[in-house]
PDB file of N, CA and C in Angstrom:
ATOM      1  N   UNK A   1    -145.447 -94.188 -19.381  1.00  0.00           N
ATOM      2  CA  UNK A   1    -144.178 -93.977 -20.096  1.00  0.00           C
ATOM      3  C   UNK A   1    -143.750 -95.285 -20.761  1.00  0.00           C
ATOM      4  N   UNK A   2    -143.213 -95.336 -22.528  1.00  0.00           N
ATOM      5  CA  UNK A   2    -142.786 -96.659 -22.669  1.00  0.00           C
ATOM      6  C   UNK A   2    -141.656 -96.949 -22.135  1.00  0.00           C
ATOM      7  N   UNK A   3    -141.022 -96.230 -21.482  1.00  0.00           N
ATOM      8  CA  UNK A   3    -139.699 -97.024 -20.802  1.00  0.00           C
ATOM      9  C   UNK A   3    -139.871 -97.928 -19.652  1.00  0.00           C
ATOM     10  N   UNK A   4    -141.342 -97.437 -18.969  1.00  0.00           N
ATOM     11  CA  UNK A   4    -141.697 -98.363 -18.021  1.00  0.00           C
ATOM     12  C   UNK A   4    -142.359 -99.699 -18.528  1.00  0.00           C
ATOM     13  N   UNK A   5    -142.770 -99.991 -19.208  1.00  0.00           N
ATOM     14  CA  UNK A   5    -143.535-100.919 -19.901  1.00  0.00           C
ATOM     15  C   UNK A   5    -142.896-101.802 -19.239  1.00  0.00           C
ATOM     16  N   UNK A   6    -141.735-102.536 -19.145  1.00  0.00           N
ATOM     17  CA  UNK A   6    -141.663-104.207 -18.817  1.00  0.00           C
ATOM     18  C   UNK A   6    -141.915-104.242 -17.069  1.00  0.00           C
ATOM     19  N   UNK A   7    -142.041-103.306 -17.017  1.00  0.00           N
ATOM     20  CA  UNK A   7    -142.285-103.049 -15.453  1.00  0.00           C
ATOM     21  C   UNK A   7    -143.636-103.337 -15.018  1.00  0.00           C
ATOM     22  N   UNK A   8    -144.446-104.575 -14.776  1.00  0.00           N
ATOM     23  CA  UNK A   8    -146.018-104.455 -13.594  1.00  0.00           C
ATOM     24  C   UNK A   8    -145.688-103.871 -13.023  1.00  0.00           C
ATOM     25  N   UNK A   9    -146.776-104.225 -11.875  1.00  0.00           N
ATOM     26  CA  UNK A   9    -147.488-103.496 -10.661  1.00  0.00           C
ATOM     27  C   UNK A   9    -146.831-104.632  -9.952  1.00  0.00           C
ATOM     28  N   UNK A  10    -146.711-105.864 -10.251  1.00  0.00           N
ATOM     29  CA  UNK A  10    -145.728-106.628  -9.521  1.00  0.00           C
ATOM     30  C   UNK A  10    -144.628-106.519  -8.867  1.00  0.00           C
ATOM     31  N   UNK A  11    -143.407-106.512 -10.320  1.00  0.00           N
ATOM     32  CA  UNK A  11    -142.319-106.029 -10.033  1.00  0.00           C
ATOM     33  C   UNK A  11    -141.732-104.571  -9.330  1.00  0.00           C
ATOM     34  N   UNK A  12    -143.075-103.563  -9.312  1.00  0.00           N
ATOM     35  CA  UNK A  12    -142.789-102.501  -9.101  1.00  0.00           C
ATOM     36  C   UNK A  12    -142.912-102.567  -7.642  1.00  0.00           C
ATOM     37  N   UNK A  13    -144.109-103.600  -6.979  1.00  0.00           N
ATOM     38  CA  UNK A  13    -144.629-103.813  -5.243  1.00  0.00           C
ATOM     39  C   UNK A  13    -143.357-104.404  -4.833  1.00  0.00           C
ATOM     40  N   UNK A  14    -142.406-105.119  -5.243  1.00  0.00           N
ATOM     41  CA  UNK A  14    -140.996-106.100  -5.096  1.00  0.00           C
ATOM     42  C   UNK A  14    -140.636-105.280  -4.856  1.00  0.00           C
ATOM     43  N   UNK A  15    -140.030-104.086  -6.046  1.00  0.00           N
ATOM     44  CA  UNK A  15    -139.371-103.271  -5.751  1.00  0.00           C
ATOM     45  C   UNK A  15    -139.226-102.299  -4.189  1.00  0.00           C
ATOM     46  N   UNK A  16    -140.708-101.378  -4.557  1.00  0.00           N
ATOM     47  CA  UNK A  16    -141.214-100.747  -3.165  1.00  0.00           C
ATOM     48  C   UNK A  16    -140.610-101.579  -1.498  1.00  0.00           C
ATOM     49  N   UNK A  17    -141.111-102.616  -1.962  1.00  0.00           N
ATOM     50  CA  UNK A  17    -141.039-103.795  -0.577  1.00  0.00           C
ATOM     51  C   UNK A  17    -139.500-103.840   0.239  1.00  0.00           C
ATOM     52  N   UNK A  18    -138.707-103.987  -0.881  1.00  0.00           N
ATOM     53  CA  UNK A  18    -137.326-104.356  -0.979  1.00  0.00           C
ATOM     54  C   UNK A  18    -136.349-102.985  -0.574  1.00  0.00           C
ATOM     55  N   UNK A  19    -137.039-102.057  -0.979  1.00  0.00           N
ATOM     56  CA  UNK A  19    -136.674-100.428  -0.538  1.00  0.00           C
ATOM     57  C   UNK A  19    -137.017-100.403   0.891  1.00  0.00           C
ATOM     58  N   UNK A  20    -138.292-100.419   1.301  1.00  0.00           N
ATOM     59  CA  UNK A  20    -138.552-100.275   2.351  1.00  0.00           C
ATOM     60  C   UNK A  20    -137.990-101.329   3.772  1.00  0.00           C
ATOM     61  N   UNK A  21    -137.794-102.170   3.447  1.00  0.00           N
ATOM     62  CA  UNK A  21    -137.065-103.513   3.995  1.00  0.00           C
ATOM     63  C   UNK A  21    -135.668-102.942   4.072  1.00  0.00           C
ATOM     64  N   UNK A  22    -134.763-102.762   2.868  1.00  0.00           N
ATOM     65  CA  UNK A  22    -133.191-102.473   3.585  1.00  0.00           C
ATOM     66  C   UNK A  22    -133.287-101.165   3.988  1.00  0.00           C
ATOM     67  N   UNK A  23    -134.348 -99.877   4.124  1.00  0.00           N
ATOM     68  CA  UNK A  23    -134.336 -98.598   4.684  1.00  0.00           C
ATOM     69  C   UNK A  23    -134.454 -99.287   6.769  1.00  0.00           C
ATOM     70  N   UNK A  24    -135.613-100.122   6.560  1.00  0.00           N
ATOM     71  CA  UNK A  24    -135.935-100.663   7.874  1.00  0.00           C
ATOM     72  C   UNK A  24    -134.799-101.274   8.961  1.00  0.00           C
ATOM     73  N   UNK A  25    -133.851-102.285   8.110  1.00  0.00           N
ATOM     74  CA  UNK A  25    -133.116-102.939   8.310  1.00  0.00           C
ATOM     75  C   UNK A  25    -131.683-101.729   8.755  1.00  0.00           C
ATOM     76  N   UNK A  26    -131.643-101.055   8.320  1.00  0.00           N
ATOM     77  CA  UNK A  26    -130.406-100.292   8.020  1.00  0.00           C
ATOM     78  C   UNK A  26    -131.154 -99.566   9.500  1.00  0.00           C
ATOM     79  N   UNK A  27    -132.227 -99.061   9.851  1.00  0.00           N
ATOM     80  CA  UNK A  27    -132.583 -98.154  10.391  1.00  0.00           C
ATOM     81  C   UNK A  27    -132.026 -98.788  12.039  1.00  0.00           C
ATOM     82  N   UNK A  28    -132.874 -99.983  11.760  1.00  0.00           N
ATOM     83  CA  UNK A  28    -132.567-101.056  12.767  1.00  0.00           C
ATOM     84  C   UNK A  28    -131.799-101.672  13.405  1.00  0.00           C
ATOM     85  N   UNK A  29    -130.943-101.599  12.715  1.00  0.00           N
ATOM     86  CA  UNK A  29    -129.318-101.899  12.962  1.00  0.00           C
ATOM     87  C   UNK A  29    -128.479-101.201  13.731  1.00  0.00           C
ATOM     88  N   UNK A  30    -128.510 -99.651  12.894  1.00  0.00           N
ATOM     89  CA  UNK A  30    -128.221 -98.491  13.067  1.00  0.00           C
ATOM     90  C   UNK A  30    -128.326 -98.069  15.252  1.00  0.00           C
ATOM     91  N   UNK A  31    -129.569 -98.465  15.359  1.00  0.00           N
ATOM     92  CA  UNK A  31    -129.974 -98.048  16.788  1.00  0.00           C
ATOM     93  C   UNK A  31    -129.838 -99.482  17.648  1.00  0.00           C
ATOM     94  N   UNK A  32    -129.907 -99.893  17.262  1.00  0.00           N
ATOM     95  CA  UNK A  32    -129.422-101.274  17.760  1.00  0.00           C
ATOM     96  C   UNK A  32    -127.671-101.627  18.434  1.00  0.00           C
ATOM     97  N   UNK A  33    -127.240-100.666  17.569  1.00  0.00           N
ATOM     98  CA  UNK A  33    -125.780-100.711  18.096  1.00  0.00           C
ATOM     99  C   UNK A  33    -125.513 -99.298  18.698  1.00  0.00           C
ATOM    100  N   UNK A  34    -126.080 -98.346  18.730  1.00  0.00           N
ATOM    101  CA  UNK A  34    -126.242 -97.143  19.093  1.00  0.00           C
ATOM    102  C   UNK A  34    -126.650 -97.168  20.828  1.00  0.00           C
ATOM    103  N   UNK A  35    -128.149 -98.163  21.097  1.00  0.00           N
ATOM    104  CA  UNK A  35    -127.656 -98.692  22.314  1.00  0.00           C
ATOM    105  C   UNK A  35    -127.086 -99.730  23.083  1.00  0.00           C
ATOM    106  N   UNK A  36    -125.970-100.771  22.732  1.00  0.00           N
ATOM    107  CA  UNK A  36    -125.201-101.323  22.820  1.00  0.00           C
ATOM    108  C   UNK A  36    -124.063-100.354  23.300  1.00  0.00           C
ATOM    109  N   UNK A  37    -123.880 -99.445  22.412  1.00  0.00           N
ATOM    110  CA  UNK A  37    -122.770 -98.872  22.841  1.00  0.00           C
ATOM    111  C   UNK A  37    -122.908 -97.920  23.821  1.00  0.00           C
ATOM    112  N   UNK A  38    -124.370 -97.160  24.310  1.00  0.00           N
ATOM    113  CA  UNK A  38    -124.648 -96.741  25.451  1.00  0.00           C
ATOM    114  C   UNK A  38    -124.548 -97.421  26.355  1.00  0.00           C
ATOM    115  N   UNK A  39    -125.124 -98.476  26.851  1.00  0.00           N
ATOM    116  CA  UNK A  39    -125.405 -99.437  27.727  1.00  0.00           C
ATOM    117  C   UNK A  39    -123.711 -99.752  28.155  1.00  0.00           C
ATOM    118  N   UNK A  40    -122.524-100.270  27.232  1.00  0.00           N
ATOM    119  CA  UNK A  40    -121.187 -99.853  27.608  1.00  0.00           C
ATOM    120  C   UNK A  40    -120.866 -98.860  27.954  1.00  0.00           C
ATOM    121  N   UNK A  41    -121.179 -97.716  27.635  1.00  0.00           N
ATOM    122  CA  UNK A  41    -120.816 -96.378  28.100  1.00  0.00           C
ATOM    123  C   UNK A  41    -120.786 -96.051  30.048  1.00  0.00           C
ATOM    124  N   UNK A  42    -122.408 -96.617  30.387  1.00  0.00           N
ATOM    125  CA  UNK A  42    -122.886 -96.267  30.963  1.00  0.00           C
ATOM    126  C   UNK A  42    -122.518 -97.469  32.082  1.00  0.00           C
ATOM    127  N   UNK A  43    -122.400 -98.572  31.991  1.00  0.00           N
ATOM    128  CA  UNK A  43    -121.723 -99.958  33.128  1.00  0.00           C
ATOM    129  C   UNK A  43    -120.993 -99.531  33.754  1.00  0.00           C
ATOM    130  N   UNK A  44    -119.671 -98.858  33.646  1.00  0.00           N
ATOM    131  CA  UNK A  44    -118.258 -98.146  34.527  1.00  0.00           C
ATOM    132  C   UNK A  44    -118.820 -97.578  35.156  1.00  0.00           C
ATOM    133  N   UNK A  45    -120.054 -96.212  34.844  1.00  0.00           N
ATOM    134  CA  UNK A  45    -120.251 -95.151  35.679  1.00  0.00           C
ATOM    135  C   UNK A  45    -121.295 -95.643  36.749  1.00  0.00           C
ATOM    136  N   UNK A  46    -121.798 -96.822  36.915  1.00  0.00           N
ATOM    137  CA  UNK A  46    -122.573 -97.251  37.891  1.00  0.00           C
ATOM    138  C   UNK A  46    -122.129 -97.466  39.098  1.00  0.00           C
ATOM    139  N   UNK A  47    -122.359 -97.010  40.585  1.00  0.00           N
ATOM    140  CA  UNK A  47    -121.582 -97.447  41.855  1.00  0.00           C
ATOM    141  C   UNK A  47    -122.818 -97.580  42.414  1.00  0.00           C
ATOM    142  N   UNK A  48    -122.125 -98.500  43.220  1.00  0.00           N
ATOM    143  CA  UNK A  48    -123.494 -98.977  44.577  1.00  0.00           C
ATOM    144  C   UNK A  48    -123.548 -98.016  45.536  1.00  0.00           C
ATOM    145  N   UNK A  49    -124.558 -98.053  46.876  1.00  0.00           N
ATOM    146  CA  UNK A  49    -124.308 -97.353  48.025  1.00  0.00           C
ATOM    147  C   UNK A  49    -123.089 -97.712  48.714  1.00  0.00           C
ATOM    148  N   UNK A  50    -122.577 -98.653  48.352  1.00  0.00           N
ATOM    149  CA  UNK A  50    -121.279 -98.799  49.362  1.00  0.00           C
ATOM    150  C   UNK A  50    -120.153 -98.538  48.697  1.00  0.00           C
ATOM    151  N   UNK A  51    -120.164 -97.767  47.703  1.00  0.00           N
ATOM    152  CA  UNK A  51    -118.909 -96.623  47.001  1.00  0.00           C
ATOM    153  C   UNK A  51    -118.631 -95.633  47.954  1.00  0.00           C
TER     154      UNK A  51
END
């Protein structure tokens, strides 16, 4: 397509890279605080045998 023309295979692997990186990052994050906030959830409800 000429609209792609100023576009390599370069700029286009940057691109790809850079997609896949903040999808990763975001993903990562995402569950990262997901169990943080389990792990709080779950501290209160812990008792020893001598409860």
């Amino acid at each position: 397509m000429p609209q792609m023309m100023p576009l390599n295979w370069l700029s286009l692997m940057f691109l790809f890279i850079m997609i896949f990186y903040c999808f990763s990052n975001m993903n990562y994050f995402n569950f990262l605080s997901l169990s943080k906030k389990e792990e709080i959830k779950k501290s209160p409800m812990i008792f020893n045998w001598k409860w």
